[in-house]
N, C-alpha and C. Protein backbone atom coordinates (compact mmCIF):
# COMPACT_ATOMS: atom_id res chain seq x y z
N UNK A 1 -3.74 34.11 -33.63
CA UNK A 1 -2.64 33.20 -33.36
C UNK A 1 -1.50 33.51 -34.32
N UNK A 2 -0.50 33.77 -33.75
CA UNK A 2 0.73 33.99 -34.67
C UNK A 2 1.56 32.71 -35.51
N UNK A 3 1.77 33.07 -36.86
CA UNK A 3 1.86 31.86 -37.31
C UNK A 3 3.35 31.47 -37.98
N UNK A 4 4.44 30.87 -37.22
CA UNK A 4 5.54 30.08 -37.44
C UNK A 4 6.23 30.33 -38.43
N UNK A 5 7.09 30.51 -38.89
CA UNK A 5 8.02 30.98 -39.99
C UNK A 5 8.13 29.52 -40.61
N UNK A 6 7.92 29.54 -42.25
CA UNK A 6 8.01 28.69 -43.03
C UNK A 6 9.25 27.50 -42.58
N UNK A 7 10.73 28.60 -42.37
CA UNK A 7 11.67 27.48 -42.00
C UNK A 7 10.95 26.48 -40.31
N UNK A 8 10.93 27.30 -39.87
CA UNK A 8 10.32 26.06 -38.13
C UNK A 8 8.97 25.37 -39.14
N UNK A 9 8.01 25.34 -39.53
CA UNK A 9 7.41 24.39 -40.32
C UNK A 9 7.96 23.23 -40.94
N UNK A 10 8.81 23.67 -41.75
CA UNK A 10 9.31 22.63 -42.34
C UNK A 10 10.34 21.34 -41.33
N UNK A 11 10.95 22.59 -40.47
CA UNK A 11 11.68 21.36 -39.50
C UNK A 11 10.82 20.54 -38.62
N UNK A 12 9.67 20.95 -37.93
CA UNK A 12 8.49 20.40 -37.56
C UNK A 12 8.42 19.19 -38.43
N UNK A 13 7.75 19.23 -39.09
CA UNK A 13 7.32 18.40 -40.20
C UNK A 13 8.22 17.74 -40.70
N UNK A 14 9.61 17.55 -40.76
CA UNK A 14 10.94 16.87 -40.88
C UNK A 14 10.59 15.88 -39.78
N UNK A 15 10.61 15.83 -38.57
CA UNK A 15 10.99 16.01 -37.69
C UNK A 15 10.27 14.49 -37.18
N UNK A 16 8.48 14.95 -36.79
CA UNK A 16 7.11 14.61 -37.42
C UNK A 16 7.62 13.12 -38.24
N UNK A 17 8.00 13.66 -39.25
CA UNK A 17 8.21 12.44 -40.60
C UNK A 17 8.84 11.52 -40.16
N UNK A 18 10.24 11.72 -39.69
CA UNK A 18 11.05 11.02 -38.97
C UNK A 18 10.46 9.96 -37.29
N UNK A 19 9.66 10.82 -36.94
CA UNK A 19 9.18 9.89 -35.85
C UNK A 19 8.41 8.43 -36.35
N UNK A 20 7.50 9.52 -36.92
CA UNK A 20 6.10 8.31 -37.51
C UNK A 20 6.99 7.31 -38.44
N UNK A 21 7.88 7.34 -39.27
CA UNK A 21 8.72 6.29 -39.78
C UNK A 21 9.30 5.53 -39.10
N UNK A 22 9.81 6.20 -37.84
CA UNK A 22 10.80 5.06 -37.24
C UNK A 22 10.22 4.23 -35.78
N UNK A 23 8.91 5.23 -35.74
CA UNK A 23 7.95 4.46 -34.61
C UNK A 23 6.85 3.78 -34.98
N UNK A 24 6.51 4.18 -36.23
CA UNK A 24 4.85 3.62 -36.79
C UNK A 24 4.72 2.96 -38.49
N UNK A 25 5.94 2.56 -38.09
CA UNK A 25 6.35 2.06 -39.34
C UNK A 25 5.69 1.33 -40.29
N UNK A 26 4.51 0.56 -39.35
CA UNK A 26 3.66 -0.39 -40.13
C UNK A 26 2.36 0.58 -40.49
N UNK A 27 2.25 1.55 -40.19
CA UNK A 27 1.28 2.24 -40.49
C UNK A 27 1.81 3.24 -41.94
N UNK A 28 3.02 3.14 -42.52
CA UNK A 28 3.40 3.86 -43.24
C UNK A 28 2.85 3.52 -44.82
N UNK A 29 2.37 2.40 -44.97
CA UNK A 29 1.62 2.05 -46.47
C UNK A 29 0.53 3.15 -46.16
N UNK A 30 -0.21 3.58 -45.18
CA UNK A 30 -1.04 4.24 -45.44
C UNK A 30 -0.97 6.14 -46.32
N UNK A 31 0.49 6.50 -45.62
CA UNK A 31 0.50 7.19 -46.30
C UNK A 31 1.53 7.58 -47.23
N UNK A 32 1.86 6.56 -47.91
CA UNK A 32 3.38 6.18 -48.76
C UNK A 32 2.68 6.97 -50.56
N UNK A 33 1.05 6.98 -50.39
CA UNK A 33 0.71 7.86 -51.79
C UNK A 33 1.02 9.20 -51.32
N UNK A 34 1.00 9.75 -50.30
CA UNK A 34 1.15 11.24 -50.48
C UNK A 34 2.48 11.48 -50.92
N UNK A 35 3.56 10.99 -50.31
CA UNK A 35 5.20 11.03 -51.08
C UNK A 35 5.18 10.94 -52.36
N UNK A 36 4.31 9.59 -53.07
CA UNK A 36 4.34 9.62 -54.72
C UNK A 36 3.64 10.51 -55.04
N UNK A 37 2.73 11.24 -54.70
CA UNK A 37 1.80 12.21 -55.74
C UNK A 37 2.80 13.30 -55.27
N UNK A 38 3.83 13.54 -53.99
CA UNK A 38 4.60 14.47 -53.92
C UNK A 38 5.56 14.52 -55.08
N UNK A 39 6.12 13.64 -55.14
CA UNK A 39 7.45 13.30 -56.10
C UNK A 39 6.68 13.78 -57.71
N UNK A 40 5.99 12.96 -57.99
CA UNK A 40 5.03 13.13 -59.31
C UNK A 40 4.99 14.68 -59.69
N UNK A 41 4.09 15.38 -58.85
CA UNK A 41 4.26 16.68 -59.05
C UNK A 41 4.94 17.23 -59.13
N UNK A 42 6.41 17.09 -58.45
CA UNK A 42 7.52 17.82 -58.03
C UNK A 42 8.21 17.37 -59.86
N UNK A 43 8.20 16.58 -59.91
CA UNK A 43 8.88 16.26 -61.62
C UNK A 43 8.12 16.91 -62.52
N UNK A 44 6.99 16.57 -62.19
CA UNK A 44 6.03 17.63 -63.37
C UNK A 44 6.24 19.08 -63.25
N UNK A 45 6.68 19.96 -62.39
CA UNK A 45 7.35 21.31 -62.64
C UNK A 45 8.35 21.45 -62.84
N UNK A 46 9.30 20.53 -62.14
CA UNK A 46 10.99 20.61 -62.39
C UNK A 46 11.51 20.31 -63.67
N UNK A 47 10.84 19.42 -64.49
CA UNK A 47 11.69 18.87 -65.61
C UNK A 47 11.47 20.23 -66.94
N UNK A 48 10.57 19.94 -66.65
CA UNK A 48 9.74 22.06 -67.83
C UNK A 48 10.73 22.93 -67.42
N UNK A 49 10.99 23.53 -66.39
CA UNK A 49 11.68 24.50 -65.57
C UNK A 49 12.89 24.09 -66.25
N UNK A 50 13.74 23.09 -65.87
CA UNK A 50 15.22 22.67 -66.41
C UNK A 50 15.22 22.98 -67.75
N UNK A 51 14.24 21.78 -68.57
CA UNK A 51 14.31 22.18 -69.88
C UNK A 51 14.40 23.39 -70.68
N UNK A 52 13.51 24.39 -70.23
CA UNK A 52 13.45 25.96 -70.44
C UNK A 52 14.52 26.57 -70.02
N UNK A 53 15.09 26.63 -68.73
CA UNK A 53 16.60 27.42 -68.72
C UNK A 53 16.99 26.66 -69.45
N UNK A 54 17.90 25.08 -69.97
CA UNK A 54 18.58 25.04 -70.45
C UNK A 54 18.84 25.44 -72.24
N UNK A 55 17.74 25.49 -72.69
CA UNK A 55 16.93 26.30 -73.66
C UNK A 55 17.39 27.81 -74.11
N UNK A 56 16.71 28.12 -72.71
CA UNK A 56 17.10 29.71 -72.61
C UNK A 56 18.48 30.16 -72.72
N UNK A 57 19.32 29.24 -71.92
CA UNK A 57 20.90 29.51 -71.61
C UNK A 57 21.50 28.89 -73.36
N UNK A 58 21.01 27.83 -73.89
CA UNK A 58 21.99 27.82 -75.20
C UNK A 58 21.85 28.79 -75.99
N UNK A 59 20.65 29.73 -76.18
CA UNK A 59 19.97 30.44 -76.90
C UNK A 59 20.63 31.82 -76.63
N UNK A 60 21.12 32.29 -75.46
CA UNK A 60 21.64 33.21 -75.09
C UNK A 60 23.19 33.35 -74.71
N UNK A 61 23.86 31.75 -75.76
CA UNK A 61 24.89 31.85 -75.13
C UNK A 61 26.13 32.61 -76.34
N UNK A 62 25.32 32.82 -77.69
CA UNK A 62 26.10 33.25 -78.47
C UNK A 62 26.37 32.57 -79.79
N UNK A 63 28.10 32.89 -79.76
CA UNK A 63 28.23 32.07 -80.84
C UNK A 63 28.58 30.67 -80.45
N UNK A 64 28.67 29.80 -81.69
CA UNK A 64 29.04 28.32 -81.73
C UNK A 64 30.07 27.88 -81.14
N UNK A 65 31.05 29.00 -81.09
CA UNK A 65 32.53 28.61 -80.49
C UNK A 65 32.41 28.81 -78.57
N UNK A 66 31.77 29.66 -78.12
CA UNK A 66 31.18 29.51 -77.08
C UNK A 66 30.24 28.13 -76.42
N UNK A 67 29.44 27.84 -77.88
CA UNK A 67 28.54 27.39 -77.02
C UNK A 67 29.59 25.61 -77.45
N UNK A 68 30.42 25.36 -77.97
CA UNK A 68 31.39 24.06 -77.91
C UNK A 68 32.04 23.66 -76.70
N UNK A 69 32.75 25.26 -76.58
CA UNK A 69 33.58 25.57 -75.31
C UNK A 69 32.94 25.22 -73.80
N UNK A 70 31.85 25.53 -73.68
CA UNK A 70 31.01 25.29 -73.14
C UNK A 70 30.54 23.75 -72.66
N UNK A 71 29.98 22.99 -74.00
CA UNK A 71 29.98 21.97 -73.98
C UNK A 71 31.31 21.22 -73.70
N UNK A 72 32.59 21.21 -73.71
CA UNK A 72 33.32 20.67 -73.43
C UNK A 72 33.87 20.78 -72.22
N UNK A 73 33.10 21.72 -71.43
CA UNK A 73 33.62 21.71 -69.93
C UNK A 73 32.56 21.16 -69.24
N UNK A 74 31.45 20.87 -70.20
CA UNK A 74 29.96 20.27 -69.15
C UNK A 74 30.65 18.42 -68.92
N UNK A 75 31.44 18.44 -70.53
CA UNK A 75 31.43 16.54 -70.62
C UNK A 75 32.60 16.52 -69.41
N UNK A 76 33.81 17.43 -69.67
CA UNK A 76 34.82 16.94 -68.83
C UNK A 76 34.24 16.82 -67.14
N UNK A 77 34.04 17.95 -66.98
CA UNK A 77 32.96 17.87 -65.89
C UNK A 77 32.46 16.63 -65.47
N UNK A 78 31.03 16.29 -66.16
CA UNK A 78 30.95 15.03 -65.83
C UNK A 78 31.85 13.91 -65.92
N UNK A 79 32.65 14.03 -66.61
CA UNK A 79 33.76 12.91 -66.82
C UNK A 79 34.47 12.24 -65.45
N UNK A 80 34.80 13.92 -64.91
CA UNK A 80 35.46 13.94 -63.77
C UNK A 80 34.78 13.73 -62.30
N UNK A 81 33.58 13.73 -62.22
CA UNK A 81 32.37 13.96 -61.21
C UNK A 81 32.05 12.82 -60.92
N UNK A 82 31.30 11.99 -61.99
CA UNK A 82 30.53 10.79 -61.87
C UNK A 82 31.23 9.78 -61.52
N UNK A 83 30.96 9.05 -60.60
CA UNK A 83 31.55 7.51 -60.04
C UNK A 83 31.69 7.10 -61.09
N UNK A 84 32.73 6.76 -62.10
CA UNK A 84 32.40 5.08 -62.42
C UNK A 84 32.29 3.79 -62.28
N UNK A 85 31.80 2.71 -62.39
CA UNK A 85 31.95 2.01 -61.97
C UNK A 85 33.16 0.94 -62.16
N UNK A 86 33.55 1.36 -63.07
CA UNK A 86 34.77 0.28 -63.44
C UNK A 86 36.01 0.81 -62.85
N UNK A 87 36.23 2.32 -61.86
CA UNK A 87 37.25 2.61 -61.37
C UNK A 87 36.86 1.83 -59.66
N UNK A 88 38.18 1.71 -59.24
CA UNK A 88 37.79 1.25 -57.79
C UNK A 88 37.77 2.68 -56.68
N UNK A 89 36.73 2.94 -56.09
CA UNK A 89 36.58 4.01 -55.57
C UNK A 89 35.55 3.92 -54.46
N UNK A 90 35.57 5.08 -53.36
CA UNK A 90 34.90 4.49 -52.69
C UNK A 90 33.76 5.59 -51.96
N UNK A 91 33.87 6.75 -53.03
CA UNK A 91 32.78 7.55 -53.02
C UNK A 91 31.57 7.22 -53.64
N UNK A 92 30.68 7.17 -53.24
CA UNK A 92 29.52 7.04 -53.58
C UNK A 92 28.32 8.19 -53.57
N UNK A 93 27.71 8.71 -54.68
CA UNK A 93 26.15 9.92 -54.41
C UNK A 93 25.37 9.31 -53.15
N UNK A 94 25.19 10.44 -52.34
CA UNK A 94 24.27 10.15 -51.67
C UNK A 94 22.83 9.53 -51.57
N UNK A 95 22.54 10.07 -52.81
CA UNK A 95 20.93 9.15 -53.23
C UNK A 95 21.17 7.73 -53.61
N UNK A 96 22.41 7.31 -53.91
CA UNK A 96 22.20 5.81 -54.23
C UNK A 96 22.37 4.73 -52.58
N UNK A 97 23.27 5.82 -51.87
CA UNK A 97 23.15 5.16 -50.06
C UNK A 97 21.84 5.18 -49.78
N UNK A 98 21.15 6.41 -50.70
CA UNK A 98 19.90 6.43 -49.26
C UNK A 98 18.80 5.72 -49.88
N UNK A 99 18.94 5.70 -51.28
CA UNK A 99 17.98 4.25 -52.20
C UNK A 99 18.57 2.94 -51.46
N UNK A 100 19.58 2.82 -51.53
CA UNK A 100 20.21 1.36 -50.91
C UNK A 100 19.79 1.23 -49.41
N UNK A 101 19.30 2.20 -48.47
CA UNK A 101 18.82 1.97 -47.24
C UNK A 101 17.93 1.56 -47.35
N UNK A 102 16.92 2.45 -48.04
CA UNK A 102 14.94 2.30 -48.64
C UNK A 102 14.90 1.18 -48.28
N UNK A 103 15.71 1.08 -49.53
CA UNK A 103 14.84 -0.66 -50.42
C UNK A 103 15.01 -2.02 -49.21
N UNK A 104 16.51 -1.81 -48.30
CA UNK A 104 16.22 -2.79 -47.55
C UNK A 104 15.47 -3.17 -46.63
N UNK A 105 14.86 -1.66 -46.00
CA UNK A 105 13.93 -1.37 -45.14
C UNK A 105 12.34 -2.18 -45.97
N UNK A 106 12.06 -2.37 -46.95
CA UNK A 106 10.85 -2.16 -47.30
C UNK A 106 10.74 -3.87 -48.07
């Protein structure tokens, strides 16, 4: 049997996810641990991984005057990026819409 290219899997299984949520909804406590032991794990490699490049990258970035320069385009950066809340604005990150959907759903 020939077997499906990783990308059609995953949209399958997108897809899949999306049904059983929006049709079998009450059946979804049953499998609401596999998402957390998903997430769980997924932090337990990602945060090591980050930490280590970012590690790696100060370590390789030179001298001090680099690595300031540097730092001062990460803060402005964020300065300029992040919502605040005390400006009136009406962009919002996507993960806080799609936390704000969750939670009302549940």
């Amino acid at each position: 049997m020939k077997k499906f290219p990783l990308h059609w899997q995953i949209l399958v299984a997108l897809i899949l996810g999306i049904l059983f949520g929006a049709f079998l909804s009450d059946y979804t406590n049953y499998v609401d641990w596999m998402g957390d032991l998903f997430l769980r794990a997924l932090k337990m490699i990602i945060i090591p991984l980050i930490m280590s490049s970012i590690i790696s990258g100060v370590a390789n970035i030179g001298s001090a005057e680099n690595l300031g320069r540097l730092g001062l385009k990460t803060l402005l950066y964020y300065a300029v990026s992040y919502p605040h809340p005390q400006l009136p604005t009406n962009r919002e990150g996507a993960f806080s819409t799609c936390a704000r959907a969750l939670t009302k759903t549940r």
